[in-house]
Protein backbone atom coordinates (compact mmCIF):
# COMPACT_ATOMS: atom_id res chain seq x y z
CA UNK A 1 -47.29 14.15 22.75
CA UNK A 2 -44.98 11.53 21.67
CA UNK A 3 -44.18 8.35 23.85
CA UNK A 4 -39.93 9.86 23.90
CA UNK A 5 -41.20 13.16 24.86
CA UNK A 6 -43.29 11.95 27.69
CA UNK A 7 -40.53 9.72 28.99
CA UNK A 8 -37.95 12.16 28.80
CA UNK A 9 -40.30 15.03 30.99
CA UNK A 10 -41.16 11.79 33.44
CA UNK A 11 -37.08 11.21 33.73
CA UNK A 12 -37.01 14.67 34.29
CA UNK A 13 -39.78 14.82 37.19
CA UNK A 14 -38.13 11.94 38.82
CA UNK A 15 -34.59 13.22 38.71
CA UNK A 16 -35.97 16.94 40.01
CA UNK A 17 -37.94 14.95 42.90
CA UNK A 18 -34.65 13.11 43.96
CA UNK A 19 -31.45 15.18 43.82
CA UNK A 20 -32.20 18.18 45.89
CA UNK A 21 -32.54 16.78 49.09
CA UNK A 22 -29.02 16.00 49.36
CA UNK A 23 -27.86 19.55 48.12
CA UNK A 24 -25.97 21.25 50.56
CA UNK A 25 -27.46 25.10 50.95
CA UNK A 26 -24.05 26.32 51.12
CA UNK A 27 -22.86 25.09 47.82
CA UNK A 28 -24.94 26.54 44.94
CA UNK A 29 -22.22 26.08 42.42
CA UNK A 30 -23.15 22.09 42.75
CA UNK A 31 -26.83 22.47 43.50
CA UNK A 32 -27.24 24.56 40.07
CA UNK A 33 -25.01 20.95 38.75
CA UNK A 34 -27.46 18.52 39.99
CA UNK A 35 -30.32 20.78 39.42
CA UNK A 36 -29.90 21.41 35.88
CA UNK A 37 -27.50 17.97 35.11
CA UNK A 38 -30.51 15.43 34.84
CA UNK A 39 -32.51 18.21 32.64
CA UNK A 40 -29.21 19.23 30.32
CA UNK A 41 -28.48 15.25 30.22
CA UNK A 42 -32.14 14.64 29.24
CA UNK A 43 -31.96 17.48 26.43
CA UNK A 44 -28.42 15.90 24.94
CA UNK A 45 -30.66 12.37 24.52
CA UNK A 46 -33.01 13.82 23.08
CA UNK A 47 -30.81 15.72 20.31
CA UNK A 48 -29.41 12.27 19.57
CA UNK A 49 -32.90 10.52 19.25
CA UNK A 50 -33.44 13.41 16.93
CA UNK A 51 -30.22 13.22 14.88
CA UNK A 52 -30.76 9.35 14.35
CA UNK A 53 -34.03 10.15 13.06
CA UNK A 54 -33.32 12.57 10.34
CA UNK A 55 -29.84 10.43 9.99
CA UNK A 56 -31.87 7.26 8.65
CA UNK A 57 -35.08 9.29 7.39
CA UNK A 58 -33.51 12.65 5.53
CA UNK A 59 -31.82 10.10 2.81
CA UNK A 60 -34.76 8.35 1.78
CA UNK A 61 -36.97 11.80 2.25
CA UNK A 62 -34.11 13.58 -0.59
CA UNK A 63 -33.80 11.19 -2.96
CA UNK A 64 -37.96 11.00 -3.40
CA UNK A 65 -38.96 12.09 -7.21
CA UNK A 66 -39.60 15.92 -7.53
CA UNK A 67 -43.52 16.81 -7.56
CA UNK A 68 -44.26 17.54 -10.90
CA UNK A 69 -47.36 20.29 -11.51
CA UNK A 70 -50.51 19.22 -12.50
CA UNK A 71 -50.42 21.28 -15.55
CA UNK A 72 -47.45 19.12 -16.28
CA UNK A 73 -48.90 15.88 -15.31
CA UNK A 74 -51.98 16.79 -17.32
CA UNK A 75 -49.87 17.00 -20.16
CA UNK A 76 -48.09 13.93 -19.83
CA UNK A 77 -51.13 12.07 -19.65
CA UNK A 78 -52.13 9.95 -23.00
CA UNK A 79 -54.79 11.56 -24.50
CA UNK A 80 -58.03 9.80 -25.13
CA UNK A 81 -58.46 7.79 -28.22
CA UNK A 82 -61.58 8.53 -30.46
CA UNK A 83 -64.13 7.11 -30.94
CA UNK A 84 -64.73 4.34 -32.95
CA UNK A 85 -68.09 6.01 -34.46
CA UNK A 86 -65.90 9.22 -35.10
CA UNK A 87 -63.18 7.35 -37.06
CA UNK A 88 -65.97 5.33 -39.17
CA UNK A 89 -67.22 8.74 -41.07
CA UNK A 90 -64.16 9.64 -42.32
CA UNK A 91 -63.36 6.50 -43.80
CA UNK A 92 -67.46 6.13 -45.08
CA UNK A 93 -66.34 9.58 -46.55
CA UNK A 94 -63.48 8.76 -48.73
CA UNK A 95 -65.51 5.88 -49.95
CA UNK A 96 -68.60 7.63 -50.65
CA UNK A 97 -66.29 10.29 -52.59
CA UNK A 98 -64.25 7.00 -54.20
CA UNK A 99 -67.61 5.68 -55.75
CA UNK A 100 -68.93 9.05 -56.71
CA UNK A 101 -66.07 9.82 -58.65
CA UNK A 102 -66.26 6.31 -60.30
CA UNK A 103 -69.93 6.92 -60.85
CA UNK A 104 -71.14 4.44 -58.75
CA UNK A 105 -73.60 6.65 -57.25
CA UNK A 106 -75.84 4.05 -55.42
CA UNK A 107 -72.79 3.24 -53.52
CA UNK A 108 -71.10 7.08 -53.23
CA UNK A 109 -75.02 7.61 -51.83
CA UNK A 110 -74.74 4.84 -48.99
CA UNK A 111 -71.50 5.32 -47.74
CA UNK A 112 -72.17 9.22 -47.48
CA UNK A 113 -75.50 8.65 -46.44
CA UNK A 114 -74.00 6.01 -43.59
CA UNK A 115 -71.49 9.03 -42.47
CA UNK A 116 -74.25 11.20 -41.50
CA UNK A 117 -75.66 8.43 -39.06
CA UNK A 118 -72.96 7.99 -37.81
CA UNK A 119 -72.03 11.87 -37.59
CA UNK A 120 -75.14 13.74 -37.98
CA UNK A 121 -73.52 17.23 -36.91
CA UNK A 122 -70.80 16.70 -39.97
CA UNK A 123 -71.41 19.25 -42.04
CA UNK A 124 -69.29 18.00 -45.53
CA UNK A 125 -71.23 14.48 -45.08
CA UNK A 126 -74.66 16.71 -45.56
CA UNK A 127 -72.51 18.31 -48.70
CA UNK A 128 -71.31 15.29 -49.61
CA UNK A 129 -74.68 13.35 -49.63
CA UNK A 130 -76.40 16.71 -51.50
CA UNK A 131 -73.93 15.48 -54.68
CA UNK A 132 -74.99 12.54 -55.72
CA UNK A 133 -78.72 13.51 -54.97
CA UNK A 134 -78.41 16.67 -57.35
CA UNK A 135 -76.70 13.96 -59.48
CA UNK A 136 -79.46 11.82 -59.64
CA UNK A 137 -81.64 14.24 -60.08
CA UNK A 138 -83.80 14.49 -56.89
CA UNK A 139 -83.05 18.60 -56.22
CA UNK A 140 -85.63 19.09 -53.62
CA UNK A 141 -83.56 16.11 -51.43
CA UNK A 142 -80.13 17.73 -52.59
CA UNK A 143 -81.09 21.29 -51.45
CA UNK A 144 -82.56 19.42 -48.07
CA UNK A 145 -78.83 18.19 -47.52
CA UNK A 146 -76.97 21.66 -49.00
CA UNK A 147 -79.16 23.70 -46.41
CA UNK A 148 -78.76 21.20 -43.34
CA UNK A 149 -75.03 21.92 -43.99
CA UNK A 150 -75.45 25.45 -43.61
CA UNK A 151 -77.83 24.55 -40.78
CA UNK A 152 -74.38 23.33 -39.33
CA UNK A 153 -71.55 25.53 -40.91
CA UNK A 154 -73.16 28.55 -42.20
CA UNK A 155 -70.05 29.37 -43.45
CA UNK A 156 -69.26 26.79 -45.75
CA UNK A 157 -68.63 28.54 -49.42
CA UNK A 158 -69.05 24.96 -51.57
CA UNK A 159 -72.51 24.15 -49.81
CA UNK A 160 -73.70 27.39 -50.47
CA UNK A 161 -72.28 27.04 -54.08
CA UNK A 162 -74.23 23.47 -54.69
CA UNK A 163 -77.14 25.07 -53.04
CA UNK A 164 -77.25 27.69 -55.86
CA UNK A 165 -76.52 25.51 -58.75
CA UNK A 166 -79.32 23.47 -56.84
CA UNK A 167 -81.77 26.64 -57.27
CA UNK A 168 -80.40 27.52 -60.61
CA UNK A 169 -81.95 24.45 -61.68
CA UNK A 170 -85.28 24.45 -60.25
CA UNK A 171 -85.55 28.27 -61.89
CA UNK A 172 -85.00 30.20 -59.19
CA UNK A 173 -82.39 32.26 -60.29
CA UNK A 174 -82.61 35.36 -57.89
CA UNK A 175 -82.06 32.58 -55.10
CA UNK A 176 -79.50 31.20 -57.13
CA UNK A 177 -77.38 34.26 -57.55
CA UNK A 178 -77.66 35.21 -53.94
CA UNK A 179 -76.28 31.70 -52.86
CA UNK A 180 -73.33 32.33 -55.26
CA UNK A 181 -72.35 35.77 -54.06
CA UNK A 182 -72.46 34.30 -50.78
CA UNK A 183 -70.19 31.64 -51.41
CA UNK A 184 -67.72 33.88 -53.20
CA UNK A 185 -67.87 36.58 -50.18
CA UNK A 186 -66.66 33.48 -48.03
CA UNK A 187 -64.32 32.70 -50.45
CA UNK A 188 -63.15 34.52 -53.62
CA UNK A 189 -61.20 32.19 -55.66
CA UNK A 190 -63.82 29.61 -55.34
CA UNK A 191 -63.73 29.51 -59.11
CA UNK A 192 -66.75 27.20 -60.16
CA UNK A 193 -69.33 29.97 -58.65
CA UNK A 194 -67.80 32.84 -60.64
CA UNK A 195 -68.61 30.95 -63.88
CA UNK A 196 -72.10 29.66 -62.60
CA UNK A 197 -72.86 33.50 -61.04
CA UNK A 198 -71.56 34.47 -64.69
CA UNK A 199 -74.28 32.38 -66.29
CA UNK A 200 -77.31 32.86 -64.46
CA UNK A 201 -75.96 37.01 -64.40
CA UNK A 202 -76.55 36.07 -68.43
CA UNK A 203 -79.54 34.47 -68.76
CA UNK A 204 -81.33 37.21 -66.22
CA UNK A 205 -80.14 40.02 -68.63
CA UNK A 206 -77.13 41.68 -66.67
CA UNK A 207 -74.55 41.38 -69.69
CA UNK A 208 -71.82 43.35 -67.41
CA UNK A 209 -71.90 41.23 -64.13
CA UNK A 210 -71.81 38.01 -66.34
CA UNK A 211 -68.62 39.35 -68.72
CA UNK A 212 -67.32 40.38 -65.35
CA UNK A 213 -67.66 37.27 -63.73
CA UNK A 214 -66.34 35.16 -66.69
CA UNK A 215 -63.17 37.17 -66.99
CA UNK A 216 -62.74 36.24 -62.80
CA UNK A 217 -63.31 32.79 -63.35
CA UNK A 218 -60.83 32.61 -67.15
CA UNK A 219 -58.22 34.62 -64.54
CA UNK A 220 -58.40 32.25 -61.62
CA UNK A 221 -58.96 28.22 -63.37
CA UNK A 222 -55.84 26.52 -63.49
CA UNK A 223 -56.18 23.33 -64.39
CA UNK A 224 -59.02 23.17 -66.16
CA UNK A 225 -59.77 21.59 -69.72
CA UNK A 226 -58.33 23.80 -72.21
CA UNK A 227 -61.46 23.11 -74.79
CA UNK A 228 -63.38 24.45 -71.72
CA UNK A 229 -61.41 27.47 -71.03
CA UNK A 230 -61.04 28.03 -74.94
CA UNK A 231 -65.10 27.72 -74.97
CA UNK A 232 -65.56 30.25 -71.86
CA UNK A 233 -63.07 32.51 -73.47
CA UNK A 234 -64.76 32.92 -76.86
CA UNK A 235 -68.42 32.79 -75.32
CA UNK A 236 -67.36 35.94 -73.43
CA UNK A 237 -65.83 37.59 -76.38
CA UNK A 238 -69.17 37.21 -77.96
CA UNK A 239 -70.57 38.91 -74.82
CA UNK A 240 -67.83 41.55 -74.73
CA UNK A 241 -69.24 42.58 -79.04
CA UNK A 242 -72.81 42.95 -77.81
């Protein structure tokens, strides 16, 4: 109970304990006026306490900012910045991709090989790395890195192409045609496996899925070296004759 209310119901015990005495019994228009005076008098203060309250309080109460919802707030919030490990592999990346393309593959091989310490779970640094190890030669490394990849994303259509050029090499064709159907399930105009599935389809004897294969790859390479294309078109018009 507030320290007002209290001394408003004490006014109104002493002003109930004090007027009645001297009401005549006669007159009960005036003894309902001094009965109910003190307590009507009492209520009118305490409307006014009440109206200078909310008269000072209510402006400063309506012109408080709006509550905004915490889906809103959530989304004004600045979002965290990444890590400075996360934003080192993509730039050990480009590098490593830079200095393979210059054929600076001890360098292309250390930056890539750098982005998967720092990013182990990064599937195209695995991919990547496999490269310049098939480059260089070492296959059984190369297919370590193509197949971690997978390990990672096994849906990723170029790993599982390098993996079967990777096998194609070592002699295992029937692996390496089954990586290369793979990859072009995943992804059809991947055109590099259609002419790789089209040799390895030759050299194992199927004549049809190799001429097949070669016209998907002659219909889909833009870009490419004409002497190539003009080389991939005449081989399979020799294979088209037998």
């Amino acid at each position: 109970m507030s320290i007002v209310h209290e001394a408003l119901r004490k006014a109104e015990r002493e002003s109930a304990g004090s007027f009645p005495s001297r009401i005549p019994p006669r007159d009960p228009i005036r003894r309902s006026f001094l009965e109910f005076g003190p307590k009507a008098l009492c209520f009118v203060l305490f409307l006014g306490l009440a109206g200078a309250v909310l008269f000072f309080y209510l402006p400063k109460m309506s012109s408080a900012p709006p509550v905004r919802s915490a889906g809103v707030i959530a989304k004004a919030l600045p979002s965290r910045s990444p890590e400075p490990a996360a934003q080192r592999a993509p730039l050990r990346l480009q590098e490593g991709l830079s200095y393979f393309r210059q054929g600076q593959l001890p360098q292309a091989e250390e930056a890539f090989r750098d982005a998967v310490r720092i990013a182990p779970t990064l599937a195209v640094a695995h991919n990547n790395l496999g490269l310049v190890l098939r480059r260089e030669g070492r296959l059984p490394e190369a297919a370590s890195e193509y197949e971690e990849a997978l390990r990672i994303d096994p849906r990723y259509p170029e790993a599982l192409h390098n993996l079967g050029l990777v096998k194609d090499r070592q002699g295992l064709s029937g692996e390496a045609i089954s990586r290369y159907r793979e990859a072009l399930a995943l992804d059809s105009s991947l055109v590099e496996a259609h002419y790789q599935l089209g040799g390895v389809l030759e050299r194992t004897g199927d004549l049809n899925g190799a001429r097949e294969e070669f016209r998907l790859f002659l219909s889909q390479a833009k870009g490419w070296d004409e002497g190539e294309l003009d080389r991939v078109h005449r081989h399979l018009q020799d294979l088209e004759r037998r």
